[in-house]
PDB file of N, CA and C in Angstrom:
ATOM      1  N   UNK A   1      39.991 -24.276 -39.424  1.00  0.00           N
ATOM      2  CA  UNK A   1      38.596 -24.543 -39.701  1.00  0.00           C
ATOM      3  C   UNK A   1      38.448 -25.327 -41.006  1.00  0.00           C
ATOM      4  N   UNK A   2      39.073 -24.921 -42.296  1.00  0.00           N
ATOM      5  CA  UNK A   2      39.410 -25.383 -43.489  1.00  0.00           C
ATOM      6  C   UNK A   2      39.460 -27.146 -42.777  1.00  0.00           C
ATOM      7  N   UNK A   3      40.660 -27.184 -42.503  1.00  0.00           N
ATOM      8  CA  UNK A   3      41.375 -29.111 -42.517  1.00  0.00           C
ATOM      9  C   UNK A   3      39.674 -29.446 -41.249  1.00  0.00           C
ATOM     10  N   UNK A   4      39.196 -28.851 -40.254  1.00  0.00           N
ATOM     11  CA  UNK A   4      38.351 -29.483 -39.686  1.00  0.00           C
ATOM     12  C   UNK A   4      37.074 -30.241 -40.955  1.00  0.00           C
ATOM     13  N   UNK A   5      36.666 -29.010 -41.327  1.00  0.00           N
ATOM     14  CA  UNK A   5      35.620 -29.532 -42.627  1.00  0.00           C
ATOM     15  C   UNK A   5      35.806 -30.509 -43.247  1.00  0.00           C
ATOM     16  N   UNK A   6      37.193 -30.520 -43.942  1.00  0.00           N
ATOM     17  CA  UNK A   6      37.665 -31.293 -44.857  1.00  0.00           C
ATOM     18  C   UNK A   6      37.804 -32.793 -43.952  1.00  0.00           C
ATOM     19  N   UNK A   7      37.900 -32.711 -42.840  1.00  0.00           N
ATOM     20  CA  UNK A   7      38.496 -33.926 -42.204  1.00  0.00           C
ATOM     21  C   UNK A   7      36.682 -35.007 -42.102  1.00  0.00           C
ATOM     22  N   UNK A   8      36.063 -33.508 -41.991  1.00  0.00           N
ATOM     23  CA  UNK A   8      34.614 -34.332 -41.081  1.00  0.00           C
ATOM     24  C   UNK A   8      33.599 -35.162 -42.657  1.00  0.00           C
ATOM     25  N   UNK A   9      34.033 -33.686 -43.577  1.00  0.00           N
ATOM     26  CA  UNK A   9      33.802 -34.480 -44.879  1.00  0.00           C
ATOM     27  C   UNK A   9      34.013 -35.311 -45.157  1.00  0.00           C
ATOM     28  N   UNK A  10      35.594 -35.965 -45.330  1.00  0.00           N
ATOM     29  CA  UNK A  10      35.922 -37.507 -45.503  1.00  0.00           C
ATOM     30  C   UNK A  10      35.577 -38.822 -44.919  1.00  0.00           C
ATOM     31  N   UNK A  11      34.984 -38.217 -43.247  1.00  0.00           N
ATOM     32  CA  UNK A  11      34.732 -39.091 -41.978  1.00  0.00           C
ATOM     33  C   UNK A  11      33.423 -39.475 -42.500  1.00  0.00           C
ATOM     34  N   UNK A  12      32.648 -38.434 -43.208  1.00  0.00           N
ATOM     35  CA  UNK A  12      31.154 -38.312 -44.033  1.00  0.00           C
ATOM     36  C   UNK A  12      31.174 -39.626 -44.943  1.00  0.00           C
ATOM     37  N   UNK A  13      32.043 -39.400 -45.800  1.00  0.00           N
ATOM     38  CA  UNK A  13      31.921 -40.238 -47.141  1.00  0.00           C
ATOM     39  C   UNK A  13      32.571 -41.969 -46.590  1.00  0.00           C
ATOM     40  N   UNK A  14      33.315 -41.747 -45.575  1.00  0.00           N
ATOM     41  CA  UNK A  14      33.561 -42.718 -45.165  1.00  0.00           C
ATOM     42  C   UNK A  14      32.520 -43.638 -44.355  1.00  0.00           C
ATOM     43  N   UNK A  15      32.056 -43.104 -43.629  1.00  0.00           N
ATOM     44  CA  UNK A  15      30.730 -43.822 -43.321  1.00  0.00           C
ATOM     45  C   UNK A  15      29.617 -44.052 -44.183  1.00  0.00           C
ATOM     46  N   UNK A  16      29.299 -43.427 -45.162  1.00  0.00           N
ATOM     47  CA  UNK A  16      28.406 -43.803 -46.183  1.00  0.00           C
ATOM     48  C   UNK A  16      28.654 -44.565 -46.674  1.00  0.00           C
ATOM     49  N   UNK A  17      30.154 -45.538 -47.250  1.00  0.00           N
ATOM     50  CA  UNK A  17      30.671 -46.295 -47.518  1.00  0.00           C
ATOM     51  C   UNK A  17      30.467 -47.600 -47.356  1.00  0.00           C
ATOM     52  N   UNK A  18      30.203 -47.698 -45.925  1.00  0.00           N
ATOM     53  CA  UNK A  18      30.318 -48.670 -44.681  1.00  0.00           C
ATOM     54  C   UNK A  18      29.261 -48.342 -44.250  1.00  0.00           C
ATOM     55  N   UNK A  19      28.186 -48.234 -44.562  1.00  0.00           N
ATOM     56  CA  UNK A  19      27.312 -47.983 -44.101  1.00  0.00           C
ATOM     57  C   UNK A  19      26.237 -49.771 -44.792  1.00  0.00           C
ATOM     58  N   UNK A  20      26.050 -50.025 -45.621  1.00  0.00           N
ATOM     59  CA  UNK A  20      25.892 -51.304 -45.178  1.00  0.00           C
ATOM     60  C   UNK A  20      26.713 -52.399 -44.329  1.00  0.00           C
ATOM     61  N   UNK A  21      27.178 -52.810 -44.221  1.00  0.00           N
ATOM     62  CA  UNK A  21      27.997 -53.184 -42.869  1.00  0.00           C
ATOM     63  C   UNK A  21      27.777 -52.450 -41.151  1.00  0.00           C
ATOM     64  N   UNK A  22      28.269 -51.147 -41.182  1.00  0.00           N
ATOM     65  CA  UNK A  22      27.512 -50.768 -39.984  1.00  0.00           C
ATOM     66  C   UNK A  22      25.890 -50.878 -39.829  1.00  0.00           C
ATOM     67  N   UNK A  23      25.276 -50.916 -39.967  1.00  0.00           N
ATOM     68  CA  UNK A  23      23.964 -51.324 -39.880  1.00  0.00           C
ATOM     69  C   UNK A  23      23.103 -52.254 -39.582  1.00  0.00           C
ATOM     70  N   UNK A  24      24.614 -52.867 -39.736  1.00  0.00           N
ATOM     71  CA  UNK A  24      24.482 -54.894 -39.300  1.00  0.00           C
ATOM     72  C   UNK A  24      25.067 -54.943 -37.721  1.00  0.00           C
ATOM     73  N   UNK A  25      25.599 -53.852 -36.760  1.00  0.00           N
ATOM     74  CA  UNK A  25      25.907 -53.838 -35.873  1.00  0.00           C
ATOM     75  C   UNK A  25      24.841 -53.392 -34.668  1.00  0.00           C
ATOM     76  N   UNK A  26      25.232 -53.676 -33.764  1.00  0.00           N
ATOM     77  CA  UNK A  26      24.188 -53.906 -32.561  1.00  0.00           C
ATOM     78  C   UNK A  26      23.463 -52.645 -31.899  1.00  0.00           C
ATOM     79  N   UNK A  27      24.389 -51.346 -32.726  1.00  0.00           N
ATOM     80  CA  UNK A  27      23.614 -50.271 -32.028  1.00  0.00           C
ATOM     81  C   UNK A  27      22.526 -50.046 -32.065  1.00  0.00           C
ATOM     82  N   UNK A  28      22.046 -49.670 -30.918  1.00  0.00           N
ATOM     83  CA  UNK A  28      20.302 -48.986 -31.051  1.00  0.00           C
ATOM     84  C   UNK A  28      19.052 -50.259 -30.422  1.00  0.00           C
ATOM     85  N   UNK A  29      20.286 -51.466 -30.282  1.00  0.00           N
ATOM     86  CA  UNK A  29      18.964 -52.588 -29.781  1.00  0.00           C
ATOM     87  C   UNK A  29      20.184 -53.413 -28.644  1.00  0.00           C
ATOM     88  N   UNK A  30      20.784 -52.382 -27.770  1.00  0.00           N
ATOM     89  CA  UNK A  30      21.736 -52.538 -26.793  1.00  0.00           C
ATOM     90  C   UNK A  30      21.235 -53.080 -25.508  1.00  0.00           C
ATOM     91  N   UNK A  31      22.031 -54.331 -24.494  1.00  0.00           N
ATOM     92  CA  UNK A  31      21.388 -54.077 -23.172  1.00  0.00           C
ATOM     93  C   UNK A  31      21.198 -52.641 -22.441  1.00  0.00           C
ATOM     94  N   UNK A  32      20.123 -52.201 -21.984  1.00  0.00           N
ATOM     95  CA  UNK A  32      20.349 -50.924 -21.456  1.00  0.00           C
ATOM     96  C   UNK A  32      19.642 -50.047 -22.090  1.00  0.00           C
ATOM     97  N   UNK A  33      19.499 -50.112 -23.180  1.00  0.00           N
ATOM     98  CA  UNK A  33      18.319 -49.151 -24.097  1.00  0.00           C
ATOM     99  C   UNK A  33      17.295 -49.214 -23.942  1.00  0.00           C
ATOM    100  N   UNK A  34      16.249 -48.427 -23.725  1.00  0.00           N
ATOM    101  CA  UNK A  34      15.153 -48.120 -22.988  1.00  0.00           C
ATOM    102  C   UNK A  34      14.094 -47.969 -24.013  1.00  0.00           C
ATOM    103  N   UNK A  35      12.639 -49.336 -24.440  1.00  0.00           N
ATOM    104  CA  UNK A  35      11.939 -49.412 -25.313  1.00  0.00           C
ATOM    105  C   UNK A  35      10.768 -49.926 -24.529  1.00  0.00           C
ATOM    106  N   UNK A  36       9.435 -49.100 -24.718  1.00  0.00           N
ATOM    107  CA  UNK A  36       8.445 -49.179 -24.030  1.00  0.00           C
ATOM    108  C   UNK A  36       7.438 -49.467 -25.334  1.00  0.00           C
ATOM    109  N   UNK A  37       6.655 -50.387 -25.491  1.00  0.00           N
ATOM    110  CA  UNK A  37       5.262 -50.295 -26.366  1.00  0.00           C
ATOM    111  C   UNK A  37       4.453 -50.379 -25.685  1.00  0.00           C
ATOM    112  N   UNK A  38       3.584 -49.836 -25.819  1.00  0.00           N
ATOM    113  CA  UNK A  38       1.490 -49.823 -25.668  1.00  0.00           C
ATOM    114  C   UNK A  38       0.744 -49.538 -26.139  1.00  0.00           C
ATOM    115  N   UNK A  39      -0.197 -50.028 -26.338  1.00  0.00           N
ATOM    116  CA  UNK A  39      -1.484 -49.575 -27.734  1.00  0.00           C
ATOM    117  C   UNK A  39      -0.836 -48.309 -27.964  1.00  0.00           C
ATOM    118  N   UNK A  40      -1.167 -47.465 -29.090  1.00  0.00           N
ATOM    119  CA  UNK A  40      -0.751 -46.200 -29.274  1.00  0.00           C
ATOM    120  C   UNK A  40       0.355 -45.398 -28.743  1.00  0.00           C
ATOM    121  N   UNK A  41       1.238 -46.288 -28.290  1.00  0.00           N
ATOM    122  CA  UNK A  41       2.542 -45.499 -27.716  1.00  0.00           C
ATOM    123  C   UNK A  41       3.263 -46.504 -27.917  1.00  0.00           C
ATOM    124  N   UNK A  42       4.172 -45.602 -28.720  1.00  0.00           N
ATOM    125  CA  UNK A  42       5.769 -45.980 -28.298  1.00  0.00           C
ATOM    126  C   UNK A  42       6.880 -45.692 -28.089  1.00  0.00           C
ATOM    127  N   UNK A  43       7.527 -45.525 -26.693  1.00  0.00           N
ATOM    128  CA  UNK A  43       8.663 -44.851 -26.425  1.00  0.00           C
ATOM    129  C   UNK A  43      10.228 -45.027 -26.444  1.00  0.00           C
ATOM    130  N   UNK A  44      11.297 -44.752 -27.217  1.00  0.00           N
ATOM    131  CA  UNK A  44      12.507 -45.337 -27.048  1.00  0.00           C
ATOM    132  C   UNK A  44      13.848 -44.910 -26.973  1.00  0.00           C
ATOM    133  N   UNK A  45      14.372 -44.850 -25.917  1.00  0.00           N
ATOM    134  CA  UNK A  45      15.409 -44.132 -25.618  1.00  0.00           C
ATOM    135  C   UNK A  45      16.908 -44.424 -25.463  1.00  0.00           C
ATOM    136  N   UNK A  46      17.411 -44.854 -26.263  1.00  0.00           N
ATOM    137  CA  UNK A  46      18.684 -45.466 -26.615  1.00  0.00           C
ATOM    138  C   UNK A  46      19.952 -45.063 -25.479  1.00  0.00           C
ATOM    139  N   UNK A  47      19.783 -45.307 -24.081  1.00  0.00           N
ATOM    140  CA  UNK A  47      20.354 -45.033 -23.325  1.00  0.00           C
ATOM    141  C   UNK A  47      22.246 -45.634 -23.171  1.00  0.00           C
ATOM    142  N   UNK A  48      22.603 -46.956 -23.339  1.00  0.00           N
ATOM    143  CA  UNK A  48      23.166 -47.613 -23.620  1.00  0.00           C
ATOM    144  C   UNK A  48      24.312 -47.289 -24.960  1.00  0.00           C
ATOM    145  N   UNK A  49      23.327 -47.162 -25.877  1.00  0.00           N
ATOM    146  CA  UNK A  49      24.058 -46.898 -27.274  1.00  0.00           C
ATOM    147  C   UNK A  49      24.532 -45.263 -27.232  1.00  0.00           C
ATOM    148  N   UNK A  50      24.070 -44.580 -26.769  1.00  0.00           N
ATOM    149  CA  UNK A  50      24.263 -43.473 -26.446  1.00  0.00           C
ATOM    150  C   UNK A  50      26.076 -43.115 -25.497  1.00  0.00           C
ATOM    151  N   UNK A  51      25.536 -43.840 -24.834  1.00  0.00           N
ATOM    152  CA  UNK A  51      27.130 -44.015 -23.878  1.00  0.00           C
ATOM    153  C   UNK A  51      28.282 -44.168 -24.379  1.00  0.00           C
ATOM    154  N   UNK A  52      27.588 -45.467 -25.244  1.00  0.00           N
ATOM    155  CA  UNK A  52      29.019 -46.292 -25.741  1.00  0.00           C
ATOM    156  C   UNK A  52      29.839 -45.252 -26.663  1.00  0.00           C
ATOM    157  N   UNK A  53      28.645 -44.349 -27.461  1.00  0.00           N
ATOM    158  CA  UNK A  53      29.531 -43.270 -28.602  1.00  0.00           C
ATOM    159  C   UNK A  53      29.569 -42.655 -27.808  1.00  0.00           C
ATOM    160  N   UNK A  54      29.275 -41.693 -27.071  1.00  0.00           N
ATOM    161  CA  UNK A  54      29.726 -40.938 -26.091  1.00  0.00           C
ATOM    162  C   UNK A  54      31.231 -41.249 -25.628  1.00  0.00           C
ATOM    163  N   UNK A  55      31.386 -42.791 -25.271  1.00  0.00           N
ATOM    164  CA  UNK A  55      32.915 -42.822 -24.801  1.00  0.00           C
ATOM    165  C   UNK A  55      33.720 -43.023 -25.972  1.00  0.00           C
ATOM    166  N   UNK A  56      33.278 -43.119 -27.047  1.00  0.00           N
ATOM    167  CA  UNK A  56      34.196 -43.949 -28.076  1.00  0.00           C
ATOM    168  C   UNK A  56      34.984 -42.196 -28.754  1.00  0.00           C
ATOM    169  N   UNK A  57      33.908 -41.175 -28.878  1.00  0.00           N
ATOM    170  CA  UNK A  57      33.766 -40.140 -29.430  1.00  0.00           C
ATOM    171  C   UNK A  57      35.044 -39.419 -28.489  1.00  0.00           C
ATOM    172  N   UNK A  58      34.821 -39.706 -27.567  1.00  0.00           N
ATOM    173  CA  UNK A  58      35.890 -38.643 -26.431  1.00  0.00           C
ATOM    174  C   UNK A  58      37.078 -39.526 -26.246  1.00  0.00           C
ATOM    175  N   UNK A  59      37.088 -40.489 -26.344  1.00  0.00           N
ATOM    176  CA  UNK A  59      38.101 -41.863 -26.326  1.00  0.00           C
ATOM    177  C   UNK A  59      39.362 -40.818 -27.479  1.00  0.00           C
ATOM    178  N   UNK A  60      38.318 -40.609 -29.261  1.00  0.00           N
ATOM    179  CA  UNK A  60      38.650 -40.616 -30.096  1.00  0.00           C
ATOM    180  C   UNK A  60      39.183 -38.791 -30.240  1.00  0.00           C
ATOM    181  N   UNK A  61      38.324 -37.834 -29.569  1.00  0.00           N
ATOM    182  CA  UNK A  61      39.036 -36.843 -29.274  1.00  0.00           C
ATOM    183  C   UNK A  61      40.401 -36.392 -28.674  1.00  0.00           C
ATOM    184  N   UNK A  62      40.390 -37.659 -27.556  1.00  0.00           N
ATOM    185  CA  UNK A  62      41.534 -37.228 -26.577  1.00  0.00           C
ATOM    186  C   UNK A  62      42.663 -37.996 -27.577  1.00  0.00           C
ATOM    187  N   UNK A  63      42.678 -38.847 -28.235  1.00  0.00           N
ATOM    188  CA  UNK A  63      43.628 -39.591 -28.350  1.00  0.00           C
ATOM    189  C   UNK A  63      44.160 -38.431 -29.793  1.00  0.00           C
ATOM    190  N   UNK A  64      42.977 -37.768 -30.423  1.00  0.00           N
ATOM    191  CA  UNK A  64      43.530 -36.856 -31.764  1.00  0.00           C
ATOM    192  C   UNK A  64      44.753 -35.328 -31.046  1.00  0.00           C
ATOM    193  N   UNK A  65      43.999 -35.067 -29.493  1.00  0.00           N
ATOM    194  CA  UNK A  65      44.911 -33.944 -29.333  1.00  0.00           C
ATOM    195  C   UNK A  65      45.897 -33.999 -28.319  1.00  0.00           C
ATOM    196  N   UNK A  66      46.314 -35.288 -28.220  1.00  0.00           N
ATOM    197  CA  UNK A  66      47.307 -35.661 -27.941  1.00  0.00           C
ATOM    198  C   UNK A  66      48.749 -35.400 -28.730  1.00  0.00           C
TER     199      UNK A  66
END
């Protein structure tokens, strides 16, 4: 549990890092992402971007407990 924390901590500071740069990347305004406006509404559902970490995340699991 200790090395998990410690690992997710560093993964933390590491993205804060890079975090101008990531920000400049395409997530969140993906083909496939789902953005509705109308007077007083607006709905948006990042369907697309969602996936992609979804596979990248389990991509990145399987390949750690290997």
């Amino acid at each position: 549990m200790q090395q998990l924390l410690i690992i997710l901590g560093i993964l933390l500071l590491v993205l804060g890092l890079l975090w101008p740069w990531l920000s400049q990347l395409p997530l969140g305004r993906l083909p496939g992402d789902i953005h509705i406006e109308r007077e007083h509404f607006s709905f948006y559902f990042p369907l697309m971007t969602g996936l992609l970490i979804s596979i990248v995340l389990s991509l990145i699991l399987w390949w750690t407990r290997k």
